[in-house]
C-alpha atoms as a PDB file:
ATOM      1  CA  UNK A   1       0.000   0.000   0.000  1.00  0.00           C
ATOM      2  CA  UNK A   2       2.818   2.496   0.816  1.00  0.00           C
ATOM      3  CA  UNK A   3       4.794   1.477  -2.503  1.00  0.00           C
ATOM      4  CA  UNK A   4       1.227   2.549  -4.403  1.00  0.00           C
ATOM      5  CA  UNK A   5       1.364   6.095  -2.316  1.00  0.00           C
ATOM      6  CA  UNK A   6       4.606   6.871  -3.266  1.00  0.00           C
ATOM      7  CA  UNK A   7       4.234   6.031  -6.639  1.00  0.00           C
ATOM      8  CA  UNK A   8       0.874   8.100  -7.059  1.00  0.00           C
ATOM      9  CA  UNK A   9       2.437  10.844  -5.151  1.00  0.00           C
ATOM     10  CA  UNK A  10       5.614  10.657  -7.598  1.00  0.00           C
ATOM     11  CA  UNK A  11       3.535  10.896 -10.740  1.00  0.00           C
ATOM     12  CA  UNK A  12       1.485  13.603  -9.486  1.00  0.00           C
ATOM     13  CA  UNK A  13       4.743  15.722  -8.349  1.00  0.00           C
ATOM     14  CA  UNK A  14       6.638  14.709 -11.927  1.00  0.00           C
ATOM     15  CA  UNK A  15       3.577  15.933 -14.188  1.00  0.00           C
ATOM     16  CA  UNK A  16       3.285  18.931 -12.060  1.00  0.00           C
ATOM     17  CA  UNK A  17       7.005  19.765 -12.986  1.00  0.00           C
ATOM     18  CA  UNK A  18       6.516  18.390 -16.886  1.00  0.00           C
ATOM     19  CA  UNK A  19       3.549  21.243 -16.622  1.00  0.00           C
ATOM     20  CA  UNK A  20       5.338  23.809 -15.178  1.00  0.00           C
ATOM     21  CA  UNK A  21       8.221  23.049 -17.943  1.00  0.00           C
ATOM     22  CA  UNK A  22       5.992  23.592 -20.708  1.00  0.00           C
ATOM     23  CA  UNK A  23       4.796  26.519 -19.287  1.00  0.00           C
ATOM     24  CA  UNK A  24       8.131  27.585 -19.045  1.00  0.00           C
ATOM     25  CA  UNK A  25       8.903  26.959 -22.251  1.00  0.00           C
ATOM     26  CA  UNK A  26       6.098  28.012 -24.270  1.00  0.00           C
ATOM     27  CA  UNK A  27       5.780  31.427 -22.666  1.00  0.00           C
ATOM     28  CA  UNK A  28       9.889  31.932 -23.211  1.00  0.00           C
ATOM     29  CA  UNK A  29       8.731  31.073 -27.074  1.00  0.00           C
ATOM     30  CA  UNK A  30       6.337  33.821 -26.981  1.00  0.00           C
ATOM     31  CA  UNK A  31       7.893  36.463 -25.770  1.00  0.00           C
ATOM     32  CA  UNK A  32      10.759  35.697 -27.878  1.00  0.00           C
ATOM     33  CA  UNK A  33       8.658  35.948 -30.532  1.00  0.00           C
ATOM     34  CA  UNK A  34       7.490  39.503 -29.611  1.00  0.00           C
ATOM     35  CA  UNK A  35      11.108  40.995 -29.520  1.00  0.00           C
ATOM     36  CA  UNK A  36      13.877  40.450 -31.191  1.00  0.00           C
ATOM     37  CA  UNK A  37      16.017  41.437 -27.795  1.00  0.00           C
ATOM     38  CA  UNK A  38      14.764  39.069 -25.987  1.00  0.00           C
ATOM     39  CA  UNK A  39      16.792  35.760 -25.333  1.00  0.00           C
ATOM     40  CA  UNK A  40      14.904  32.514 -25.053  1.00  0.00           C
ATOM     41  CA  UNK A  41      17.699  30.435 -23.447  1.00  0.00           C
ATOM     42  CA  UNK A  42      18.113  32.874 -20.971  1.00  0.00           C
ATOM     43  CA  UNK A  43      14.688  32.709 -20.100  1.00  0.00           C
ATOM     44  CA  UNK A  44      13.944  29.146 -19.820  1.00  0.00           C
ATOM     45  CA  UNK A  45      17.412  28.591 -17.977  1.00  0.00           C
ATOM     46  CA  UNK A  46      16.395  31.316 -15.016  1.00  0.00           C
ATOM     47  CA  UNK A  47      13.172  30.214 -14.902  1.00  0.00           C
ATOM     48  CA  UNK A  48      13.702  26.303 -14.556  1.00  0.00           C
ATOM     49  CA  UNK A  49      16.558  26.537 -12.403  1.00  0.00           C
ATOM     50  CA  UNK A  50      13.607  29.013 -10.251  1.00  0.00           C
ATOM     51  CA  UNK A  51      11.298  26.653  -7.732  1.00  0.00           C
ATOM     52  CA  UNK A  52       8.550  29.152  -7.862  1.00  0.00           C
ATOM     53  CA  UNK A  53       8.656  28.768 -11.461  1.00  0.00           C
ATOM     54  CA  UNK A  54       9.186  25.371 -11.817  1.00  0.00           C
ATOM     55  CA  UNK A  55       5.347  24.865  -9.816  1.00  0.00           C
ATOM     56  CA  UNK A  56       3.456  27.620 -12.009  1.00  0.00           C
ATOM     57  CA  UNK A  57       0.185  27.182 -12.602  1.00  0.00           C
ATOM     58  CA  UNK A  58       0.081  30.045 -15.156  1.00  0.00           C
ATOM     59  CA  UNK A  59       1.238  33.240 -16.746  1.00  0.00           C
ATOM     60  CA  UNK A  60       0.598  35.236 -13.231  1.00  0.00           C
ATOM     61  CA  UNK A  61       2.789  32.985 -11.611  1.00  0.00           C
ATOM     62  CA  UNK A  62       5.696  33.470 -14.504  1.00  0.00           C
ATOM     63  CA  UNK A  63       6.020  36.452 -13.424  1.00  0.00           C
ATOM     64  CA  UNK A  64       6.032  36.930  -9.740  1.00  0.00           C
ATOM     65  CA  UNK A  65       9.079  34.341  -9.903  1.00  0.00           C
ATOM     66  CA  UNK A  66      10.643  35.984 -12.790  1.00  0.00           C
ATOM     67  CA  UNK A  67      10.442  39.415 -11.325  1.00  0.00           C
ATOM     68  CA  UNK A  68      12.137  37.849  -7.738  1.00  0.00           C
ATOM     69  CA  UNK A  69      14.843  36.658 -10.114  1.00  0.00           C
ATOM     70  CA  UNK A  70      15.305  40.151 -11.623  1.00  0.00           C
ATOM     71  CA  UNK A  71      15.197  41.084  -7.517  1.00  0.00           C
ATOM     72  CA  UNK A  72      17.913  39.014  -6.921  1.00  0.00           C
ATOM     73  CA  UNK A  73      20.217  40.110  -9.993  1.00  0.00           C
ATOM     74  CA  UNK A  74      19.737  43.604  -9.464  1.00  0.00           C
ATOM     75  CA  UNK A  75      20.764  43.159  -5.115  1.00  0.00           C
ATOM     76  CA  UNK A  76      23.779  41.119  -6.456  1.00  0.00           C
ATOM     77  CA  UNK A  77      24.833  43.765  -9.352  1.00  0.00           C
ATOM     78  CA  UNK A  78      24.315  46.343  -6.871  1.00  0.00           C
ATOM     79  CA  UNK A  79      26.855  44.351  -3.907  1.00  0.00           C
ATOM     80  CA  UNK A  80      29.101  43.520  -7.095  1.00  0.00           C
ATOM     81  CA  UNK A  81      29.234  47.728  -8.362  1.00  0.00           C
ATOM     82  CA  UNK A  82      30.071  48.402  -4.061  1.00  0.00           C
ATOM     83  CA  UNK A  83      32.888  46.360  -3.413  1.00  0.00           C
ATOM     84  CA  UNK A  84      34.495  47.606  -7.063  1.00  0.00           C
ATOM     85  CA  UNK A  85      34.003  51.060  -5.547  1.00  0.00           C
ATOM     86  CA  UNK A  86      35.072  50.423  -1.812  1.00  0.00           C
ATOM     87  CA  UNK A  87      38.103  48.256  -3.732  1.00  0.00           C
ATOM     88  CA  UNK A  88      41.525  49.934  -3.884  1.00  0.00           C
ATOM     89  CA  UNK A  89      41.583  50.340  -8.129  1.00  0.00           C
ATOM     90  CA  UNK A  90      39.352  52.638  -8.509  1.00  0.00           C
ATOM     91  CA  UNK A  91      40.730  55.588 -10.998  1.00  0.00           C
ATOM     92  CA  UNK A  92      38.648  58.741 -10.854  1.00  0.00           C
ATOM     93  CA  UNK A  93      37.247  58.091 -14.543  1.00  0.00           C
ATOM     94  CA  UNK A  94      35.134  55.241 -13.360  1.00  0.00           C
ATOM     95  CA  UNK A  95      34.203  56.127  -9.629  1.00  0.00           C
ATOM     96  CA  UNK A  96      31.558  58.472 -10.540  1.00  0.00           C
ATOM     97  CA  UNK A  97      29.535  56.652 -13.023  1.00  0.00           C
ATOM     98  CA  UNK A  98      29.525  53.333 -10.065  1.00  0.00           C
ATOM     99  CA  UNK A  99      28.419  55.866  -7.864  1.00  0.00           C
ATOM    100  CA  UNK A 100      25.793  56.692 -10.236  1.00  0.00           C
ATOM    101  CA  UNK A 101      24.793  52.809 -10.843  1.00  0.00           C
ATOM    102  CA  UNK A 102      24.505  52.318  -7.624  1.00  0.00           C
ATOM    103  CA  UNK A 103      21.754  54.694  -6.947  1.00  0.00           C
ATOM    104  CA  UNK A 104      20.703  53.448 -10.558  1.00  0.00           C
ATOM    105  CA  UNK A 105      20.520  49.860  -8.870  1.00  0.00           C
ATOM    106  CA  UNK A 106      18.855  50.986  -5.559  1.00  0.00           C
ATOM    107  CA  UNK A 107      15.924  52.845  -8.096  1.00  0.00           C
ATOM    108  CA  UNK A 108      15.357  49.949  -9.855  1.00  0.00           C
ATOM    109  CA  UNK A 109      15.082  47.552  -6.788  1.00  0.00           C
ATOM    110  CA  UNK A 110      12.698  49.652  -5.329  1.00  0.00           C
ATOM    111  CA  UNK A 111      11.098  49.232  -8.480  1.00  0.00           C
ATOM    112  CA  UNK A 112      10.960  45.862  -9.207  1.00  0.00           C
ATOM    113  CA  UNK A 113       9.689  45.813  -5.353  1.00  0.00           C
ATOM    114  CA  UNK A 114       6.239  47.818  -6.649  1.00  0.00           C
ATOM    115  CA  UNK A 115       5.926  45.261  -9.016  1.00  0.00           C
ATOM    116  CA  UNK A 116       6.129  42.471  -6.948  1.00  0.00           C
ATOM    117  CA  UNK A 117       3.395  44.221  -4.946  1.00  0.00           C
ATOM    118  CA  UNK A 118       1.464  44.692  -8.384  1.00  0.00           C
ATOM    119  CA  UNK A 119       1.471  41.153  -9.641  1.00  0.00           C
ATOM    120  CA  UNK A 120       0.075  40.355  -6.248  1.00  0.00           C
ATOM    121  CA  UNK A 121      -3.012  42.565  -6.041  1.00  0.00           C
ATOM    122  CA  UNK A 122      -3.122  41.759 -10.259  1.00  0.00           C
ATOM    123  CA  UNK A 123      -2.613  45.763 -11.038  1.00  0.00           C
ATOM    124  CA  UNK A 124      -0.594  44.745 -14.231  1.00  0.00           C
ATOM    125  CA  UNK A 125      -0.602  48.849 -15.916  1.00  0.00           C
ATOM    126  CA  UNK A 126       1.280  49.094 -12.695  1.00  0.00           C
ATOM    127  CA  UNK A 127       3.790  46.145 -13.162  1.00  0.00           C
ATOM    128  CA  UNK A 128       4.323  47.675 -16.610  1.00  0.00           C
ATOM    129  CA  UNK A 129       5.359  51.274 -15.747  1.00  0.00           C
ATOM    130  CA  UNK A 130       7.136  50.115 -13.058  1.00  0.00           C
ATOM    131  CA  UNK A 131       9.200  47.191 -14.642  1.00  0.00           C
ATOM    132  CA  UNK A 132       9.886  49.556 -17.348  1.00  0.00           C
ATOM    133  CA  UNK A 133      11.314  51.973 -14.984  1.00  0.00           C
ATOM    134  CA  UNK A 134      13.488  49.353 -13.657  1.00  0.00           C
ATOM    135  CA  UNK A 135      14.426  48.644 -16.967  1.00  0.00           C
ATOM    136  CA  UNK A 136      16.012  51.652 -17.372  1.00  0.00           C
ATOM    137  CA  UNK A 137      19.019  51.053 -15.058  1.00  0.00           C
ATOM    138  CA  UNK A 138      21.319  48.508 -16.672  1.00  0.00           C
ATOM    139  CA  UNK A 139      21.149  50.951 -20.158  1.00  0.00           C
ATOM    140  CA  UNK A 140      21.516  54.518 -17.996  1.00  0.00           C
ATOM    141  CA  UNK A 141      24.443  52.938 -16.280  1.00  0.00           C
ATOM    142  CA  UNK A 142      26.051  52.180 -19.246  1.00  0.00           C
ATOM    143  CA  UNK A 143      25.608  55.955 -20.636  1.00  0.00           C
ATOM    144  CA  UNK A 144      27.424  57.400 -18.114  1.00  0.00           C
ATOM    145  CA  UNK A 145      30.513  55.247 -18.471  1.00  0.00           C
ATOM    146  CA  UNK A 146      29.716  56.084 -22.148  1.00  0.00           C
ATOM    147  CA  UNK A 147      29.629  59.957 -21.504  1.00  0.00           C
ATOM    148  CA  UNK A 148      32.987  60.082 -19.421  1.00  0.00           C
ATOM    149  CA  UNK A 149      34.954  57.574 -21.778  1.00  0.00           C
ATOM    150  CA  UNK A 150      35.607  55.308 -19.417  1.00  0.00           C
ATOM    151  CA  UNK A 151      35.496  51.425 -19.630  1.00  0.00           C
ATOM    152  CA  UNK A 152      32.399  50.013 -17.587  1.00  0.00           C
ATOM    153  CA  UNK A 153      33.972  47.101 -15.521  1.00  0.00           C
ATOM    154  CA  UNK A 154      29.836  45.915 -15.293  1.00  0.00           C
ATOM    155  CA  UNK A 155      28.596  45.846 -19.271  1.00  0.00           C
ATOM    156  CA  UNK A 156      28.015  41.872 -19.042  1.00  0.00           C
ATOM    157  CA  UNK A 157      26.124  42.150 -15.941  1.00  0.00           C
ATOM    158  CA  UNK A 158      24.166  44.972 -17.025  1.00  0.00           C
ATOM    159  CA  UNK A 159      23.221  43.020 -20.131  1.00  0.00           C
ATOM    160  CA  UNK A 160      21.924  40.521 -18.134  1.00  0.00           C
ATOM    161  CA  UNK A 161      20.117  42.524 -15.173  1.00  0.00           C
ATOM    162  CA  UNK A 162      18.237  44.353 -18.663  1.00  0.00           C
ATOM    163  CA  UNK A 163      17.598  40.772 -19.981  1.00  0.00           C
ATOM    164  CA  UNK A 164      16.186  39.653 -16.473  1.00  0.00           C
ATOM    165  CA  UNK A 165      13.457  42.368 -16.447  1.00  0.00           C
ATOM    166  CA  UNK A 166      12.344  42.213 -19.707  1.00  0.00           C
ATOM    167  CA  UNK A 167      11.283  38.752 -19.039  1.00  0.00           C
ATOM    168  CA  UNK A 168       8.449  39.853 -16.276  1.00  0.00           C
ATOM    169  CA  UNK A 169       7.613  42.459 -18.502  1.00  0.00           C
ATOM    170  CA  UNK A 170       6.960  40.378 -21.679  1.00  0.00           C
ATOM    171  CA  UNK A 171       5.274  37.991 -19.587  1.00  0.00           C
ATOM    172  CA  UNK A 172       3.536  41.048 -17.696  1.00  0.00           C
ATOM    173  CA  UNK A 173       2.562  41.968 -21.737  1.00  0.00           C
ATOM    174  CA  UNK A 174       1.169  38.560 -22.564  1.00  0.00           C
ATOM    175  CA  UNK A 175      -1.115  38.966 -19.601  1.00  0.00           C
ATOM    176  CA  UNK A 176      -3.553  41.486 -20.755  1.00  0.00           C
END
C-alpha cells in the first residue's frame, strides 16, 4: 500500500514539474517571438533553475518568480558595483559613473519591489510602468561610463540585469 502512495504521489509531483516546464517553455517562445532582444535560453534557464517557477500554474505565476529573479540580480549587481568602488583600483574616470549605478541599482530595486506588490493585487498597468522603470538602469548605467569615456567594468552584468526584467515584462505583456 505504501509502494502505491509513493508512486501516485511521484507521478502527481513529476507531471506537475513536466507542466510547469511547458509553461516555461512556451511562454519563453512567446515572448521571444514579440522581440527580437529578448533571449529565449536565458529565459527558460532562469526560470527552470527558479522553484517558484518550476510549480506555475500560469502566466501570473511566470512572473512573480521571474520578477524575484530580476530582484535578486539587481541586489547582487548592486553588492558587485560596491565592493568595485570600496576596492583599492578605482581611478577617478570610473568612480563616478559606479556611484551613479549604484543609486541606478537601488531605483530599480525599489522598483521591481512595486511590481512584486502589483502582480500580487493583479494591477498589471502598474507592473508595466514600473518594470519599465526598472528597466532603465542597466542601459543609464552604461551611458554614463559612455559619456565620461571610461570602460564600464559591469557591461556583461548589465546586459543581463536588462535581460532579467524584460522577461516579467513580456510575460507582464502577454497577460492582458
Amino acid at each position: 500500500m505504501k509502494f502505491l502512495l509513493y508512486l501516485v504521489t511521484f507521478f502527481v509531483l513529476s507531471n506537475g514539474l513536466a507542466n510547469g516546464q511547458t509553461l516555461i517553455r512556451n511562454s519563453c517562445k512567446k515572448a521571444a517571438a514579440t522581440s527580437p532582444k529578448f533571449k529565449y535560453n536565458l529565459c527558460v534557464t532562469s526560470l527552470e533553475t527558479n522553484p517558484q517557477a518550476k510549480t506555475a500554474k500560469d502566466l501570473a505565476g511566470l512572473v512573480m518568480a521571474s520578477t524575484k529573479n530580476a530582484v535578486t540580480k539587481a541586489t547582487t549587481l548592486k553588492g558587485t558595483v560596491d565592493k568595485i568602488i570600496k576596492g583599492k583600483k578605482v581611478n577617478k574616470m570610473t568612480a563616478m559613473p559606479l556611484r551613479d549605478c549604484l543609486q541606478l541599482y537601488t531605483d530599480a530595486i525599489g522598483s521591481l519591489n512595486e511590481a512584486l506588490a502589483g502582480v500580487k493585487s493583479r494591477n498589471y498597468p502598474t507592473v508595466k510602468t514600473v518594470l519599465s522603470a526598472a528597466m532603465d538602469a542597466p542601459s543609464t548605467c552604461e551611458t554614463g561610463f559612455k559619456e565620461r569615456k571610461a570602460p564600464s567594468p559591469v557591461t556583461k552584468e548589465n546586459d543581463n540585469l536588462y535581460q532579467m526584467i524584460l522577461i516579467p515584462l513580456a510575460f507582464t505583456n502577454m497577460l492582458k
